[in-house]
N, C-alpha and C. Protein backbone atom coordinates (compact mmCIF):
# COMPACT_ATOMS: atom_id res chain seq x y z
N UNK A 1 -77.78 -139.05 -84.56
CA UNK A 1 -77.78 -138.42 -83.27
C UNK A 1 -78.04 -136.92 -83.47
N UNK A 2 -78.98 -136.18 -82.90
CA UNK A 2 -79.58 -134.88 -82.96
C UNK A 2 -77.98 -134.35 -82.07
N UNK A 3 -78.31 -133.05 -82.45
CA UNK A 3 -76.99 -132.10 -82.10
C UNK A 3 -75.31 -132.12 -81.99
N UNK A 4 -75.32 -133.04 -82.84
CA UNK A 4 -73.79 -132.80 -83.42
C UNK A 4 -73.12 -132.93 -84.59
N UNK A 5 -72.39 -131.88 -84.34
CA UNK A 5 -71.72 -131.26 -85.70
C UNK A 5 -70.45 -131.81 -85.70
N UNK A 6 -70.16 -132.06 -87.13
CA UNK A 6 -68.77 -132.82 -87.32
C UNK A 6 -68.34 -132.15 -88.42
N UNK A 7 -67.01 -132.30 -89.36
CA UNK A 7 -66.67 -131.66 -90.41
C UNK A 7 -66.26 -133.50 -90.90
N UNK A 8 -66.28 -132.81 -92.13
CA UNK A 8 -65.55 -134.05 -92.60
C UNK A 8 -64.69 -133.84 -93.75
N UNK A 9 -63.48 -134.68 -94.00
CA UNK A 9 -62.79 -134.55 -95.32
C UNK A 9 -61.38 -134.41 -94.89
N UNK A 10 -60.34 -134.04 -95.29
CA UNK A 10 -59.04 -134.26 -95.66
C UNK A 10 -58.66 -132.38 -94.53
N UNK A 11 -58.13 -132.29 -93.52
CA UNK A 11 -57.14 -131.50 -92.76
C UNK A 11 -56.47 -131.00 -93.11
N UNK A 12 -57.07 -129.44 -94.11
CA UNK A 12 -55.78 -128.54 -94.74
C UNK A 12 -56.19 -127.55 -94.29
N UNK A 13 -55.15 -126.71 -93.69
CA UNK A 13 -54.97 -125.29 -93.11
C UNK A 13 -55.07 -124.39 -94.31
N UNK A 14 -54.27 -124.75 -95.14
CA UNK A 14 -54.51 -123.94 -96.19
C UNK A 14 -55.80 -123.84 -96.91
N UNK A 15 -56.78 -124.69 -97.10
CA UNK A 15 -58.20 -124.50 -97.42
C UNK A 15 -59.20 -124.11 -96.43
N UNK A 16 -58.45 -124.41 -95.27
CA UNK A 16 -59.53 -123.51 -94.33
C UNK A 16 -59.50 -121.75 -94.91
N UNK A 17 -58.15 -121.85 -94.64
CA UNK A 17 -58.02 -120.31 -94.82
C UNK A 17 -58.44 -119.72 -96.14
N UNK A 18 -58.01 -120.36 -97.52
CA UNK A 18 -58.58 -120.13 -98.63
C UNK A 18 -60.68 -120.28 -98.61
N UNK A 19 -61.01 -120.73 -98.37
CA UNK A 19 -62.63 -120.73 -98.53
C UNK A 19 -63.30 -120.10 -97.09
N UNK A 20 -62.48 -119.46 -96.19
CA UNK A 20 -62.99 -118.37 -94.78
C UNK A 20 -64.10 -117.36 -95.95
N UNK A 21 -65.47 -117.66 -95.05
CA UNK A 21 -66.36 -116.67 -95.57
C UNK A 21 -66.11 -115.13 -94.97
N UNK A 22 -66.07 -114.77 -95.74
CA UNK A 22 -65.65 -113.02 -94.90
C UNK A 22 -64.13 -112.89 -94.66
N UNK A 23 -63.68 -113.42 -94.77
CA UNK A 23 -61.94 -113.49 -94.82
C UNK A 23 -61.43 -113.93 -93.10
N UNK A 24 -60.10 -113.69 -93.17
CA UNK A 24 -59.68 -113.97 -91.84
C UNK A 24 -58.99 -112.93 -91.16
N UNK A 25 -58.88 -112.90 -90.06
CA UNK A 25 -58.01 -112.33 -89.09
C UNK A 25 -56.89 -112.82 -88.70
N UNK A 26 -55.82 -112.00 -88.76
CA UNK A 26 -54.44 -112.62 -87.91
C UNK A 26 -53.55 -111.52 -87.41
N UNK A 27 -53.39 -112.45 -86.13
CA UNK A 27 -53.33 -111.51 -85.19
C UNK A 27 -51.81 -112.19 -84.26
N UNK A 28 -50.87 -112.04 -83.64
CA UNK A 28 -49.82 -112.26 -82.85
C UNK A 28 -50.50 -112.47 -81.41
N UNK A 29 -51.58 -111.93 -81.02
CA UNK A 29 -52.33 -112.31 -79.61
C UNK A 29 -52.74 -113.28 -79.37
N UNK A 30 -52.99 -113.75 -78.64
CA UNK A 30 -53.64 -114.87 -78.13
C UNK A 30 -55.37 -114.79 -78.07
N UNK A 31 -55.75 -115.33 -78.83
CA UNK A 31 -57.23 -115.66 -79.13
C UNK A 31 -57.96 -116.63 -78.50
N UNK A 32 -57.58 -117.44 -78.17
CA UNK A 32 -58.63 -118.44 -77.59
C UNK A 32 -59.86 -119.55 -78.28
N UNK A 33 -60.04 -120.14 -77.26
CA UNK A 33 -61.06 -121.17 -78.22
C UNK A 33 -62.14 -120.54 -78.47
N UNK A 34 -62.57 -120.10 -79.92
CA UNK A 34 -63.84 -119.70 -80.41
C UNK A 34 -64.26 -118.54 -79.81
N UNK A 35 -62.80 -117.58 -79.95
CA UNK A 35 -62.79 -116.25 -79.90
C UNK A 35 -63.00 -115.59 -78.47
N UNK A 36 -62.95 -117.08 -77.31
CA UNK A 36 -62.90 -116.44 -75.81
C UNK A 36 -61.59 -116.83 -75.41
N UNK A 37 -61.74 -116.11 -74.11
CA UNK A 37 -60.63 -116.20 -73.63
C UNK A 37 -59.59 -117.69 -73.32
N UNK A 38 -58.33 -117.80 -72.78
CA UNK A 38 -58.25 -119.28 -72.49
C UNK A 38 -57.15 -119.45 -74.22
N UNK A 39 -56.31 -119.11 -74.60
CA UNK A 39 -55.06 -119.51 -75.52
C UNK A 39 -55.35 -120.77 -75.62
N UNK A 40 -55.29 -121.73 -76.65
CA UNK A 40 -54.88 -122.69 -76.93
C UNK A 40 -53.84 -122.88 -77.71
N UNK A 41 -52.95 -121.87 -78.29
CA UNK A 41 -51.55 -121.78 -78.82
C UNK A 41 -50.75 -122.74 -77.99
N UNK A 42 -50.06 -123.53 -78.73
CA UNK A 42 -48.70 -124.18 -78.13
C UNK A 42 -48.12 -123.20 -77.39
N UNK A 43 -46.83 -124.10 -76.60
CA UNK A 43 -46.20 -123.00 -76.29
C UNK A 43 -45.17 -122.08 -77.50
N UNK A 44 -45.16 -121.16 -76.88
CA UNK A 44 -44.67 -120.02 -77.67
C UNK A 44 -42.96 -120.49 -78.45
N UNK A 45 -42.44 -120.29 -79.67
CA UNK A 45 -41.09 -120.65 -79.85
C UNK A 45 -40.05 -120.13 -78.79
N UNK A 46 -39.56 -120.94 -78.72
CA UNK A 46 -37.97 -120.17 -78.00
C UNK A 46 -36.79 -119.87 -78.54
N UNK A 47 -37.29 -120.35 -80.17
CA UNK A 47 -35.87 -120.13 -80.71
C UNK A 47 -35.63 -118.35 -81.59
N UNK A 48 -36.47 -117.56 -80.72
CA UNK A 48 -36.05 -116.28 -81.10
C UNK A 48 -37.31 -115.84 -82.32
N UNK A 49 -38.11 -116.84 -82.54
CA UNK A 49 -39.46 -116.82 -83.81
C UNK A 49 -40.66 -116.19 -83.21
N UNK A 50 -41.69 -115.80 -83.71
CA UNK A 50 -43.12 -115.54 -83.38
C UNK A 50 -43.85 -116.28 -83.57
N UNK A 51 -45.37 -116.41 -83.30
CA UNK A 51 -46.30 -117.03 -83.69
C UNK A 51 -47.19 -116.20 -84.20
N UNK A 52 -47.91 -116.39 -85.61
CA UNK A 52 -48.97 -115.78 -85.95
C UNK A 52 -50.31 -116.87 -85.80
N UNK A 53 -51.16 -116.07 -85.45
CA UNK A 53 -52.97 -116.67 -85.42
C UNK A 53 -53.36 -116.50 -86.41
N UNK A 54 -54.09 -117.60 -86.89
CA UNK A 54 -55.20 -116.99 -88.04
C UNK A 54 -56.65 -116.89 -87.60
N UNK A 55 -57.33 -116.78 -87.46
CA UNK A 55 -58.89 -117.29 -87.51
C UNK A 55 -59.76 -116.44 -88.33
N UNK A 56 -61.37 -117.13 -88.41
CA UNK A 56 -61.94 -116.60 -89.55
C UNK A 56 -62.59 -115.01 -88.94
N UNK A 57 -63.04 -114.47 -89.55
CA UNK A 57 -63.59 -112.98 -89.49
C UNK A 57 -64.97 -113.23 -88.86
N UNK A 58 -65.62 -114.30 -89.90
CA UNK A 58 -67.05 -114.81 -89.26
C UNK A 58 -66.95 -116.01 -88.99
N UNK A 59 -67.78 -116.38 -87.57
CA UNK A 59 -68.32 -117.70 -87.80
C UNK A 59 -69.70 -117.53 -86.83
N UNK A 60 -70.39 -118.66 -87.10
CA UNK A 60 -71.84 -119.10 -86.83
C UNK A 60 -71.93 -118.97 -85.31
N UNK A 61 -71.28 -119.98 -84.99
CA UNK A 61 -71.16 -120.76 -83.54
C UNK A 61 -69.79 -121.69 -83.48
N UNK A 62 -69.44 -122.36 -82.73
CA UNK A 62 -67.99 -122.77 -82.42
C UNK A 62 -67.85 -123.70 -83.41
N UNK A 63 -68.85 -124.80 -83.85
CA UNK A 63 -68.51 -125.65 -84.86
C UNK A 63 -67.97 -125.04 -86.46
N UNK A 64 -68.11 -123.55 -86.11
CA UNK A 64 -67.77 -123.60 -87.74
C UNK A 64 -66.17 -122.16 -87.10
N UNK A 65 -65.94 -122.10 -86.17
CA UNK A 65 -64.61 -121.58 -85.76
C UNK A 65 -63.59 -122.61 -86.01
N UNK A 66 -61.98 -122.04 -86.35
CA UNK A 66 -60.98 -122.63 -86.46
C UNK A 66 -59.85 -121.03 -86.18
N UNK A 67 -58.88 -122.23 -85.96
CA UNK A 67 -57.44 -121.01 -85.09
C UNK A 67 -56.51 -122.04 -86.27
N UNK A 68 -55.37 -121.26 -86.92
CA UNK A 68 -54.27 -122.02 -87.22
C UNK A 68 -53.28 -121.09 -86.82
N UNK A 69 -51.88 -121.90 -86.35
CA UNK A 69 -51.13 -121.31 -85.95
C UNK A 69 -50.01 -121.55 -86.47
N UNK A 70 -49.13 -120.67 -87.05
CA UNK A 70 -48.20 -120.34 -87.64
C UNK A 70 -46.69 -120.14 -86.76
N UNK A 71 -45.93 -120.64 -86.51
CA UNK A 71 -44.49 -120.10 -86.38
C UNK A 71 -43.31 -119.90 -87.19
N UNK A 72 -42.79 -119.22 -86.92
CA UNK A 72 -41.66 -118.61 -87.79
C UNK A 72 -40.46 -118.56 -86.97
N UNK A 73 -39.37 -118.59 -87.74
CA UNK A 73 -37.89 -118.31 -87.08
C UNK A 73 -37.72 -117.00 -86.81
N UNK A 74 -36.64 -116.58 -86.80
CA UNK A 74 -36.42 -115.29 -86.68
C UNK A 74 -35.40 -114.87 -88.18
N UNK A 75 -35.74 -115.84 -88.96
CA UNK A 75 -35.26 -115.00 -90.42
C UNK A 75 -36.80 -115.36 -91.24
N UNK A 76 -38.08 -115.35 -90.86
CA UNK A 76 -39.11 -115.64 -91.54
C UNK A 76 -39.47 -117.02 -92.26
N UNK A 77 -38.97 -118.16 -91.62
CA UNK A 77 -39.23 -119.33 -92.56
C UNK A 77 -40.16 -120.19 -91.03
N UNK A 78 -41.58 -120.40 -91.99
CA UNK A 78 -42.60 -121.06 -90.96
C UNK A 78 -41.70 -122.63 -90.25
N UNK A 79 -41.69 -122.66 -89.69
CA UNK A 79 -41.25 -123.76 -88.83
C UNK A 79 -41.92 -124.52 -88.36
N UNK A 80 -43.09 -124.30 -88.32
CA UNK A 80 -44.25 -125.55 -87.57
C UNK A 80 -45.62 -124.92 -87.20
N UNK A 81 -46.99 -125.65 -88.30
CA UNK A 81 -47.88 -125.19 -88.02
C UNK A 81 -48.98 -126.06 -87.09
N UNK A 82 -49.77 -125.53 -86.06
CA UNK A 82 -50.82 -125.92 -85.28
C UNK A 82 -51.86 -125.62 -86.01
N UNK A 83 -53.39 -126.48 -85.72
CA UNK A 83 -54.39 -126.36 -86.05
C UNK A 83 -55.51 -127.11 -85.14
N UNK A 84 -56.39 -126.12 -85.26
CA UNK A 84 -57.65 -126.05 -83.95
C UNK A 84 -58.44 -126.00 -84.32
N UNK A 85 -59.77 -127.20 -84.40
CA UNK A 85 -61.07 -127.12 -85.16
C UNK A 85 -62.16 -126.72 -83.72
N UNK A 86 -62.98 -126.02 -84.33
CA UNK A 86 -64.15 -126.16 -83.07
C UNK A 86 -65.30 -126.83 -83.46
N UNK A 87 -65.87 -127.43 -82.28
CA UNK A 87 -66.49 -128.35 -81.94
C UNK A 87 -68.10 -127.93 -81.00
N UNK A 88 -68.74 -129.43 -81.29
CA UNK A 88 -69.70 -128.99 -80.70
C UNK A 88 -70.21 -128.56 -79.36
């Protein structure tokens, strides 16, 4: 099928972030899908924690964007991570 992009292979946040061409950004704001507006962050912790964003520095077009999201307590121990691939 002409025009679509898929990824394929095994769902690690941590290798996204390790092989980001140009490195990544992270940021506590709300970013959005493929760097527009519109959050797709869970909702926010309530138990007194933050959320950090990651996403990459560069990407192409949306298929090669990704968001991971990080929460933390409020003594620094990640508590639960989200992850957001983009698509075609």
């Amino acid at each position: 099928m002409l025009g679509y992009a898929q990824r394929g292979g095994g769902a690690s946040p941590l290798n996204l972030i390790r092989t980001a061409d140009g490195g990544v950004r992270a940021t506590t704001a709300s970013v959005g899908f493929c760097g527009r507006d519109g959050a797709l962050s869970s909702t926010p912790p309530t138990d007194g924690g933050i959320r950090f964003g990651i996403v990459p520095r560069n990407y192409d077009d949306c298929t090669n964007w990704w968001q991971i999201d990080l929460y933390a307590n409020d003594v620094g121990q990640i508590t639960s991570v989200d992850m957001f691939l983009g698509g075609p």
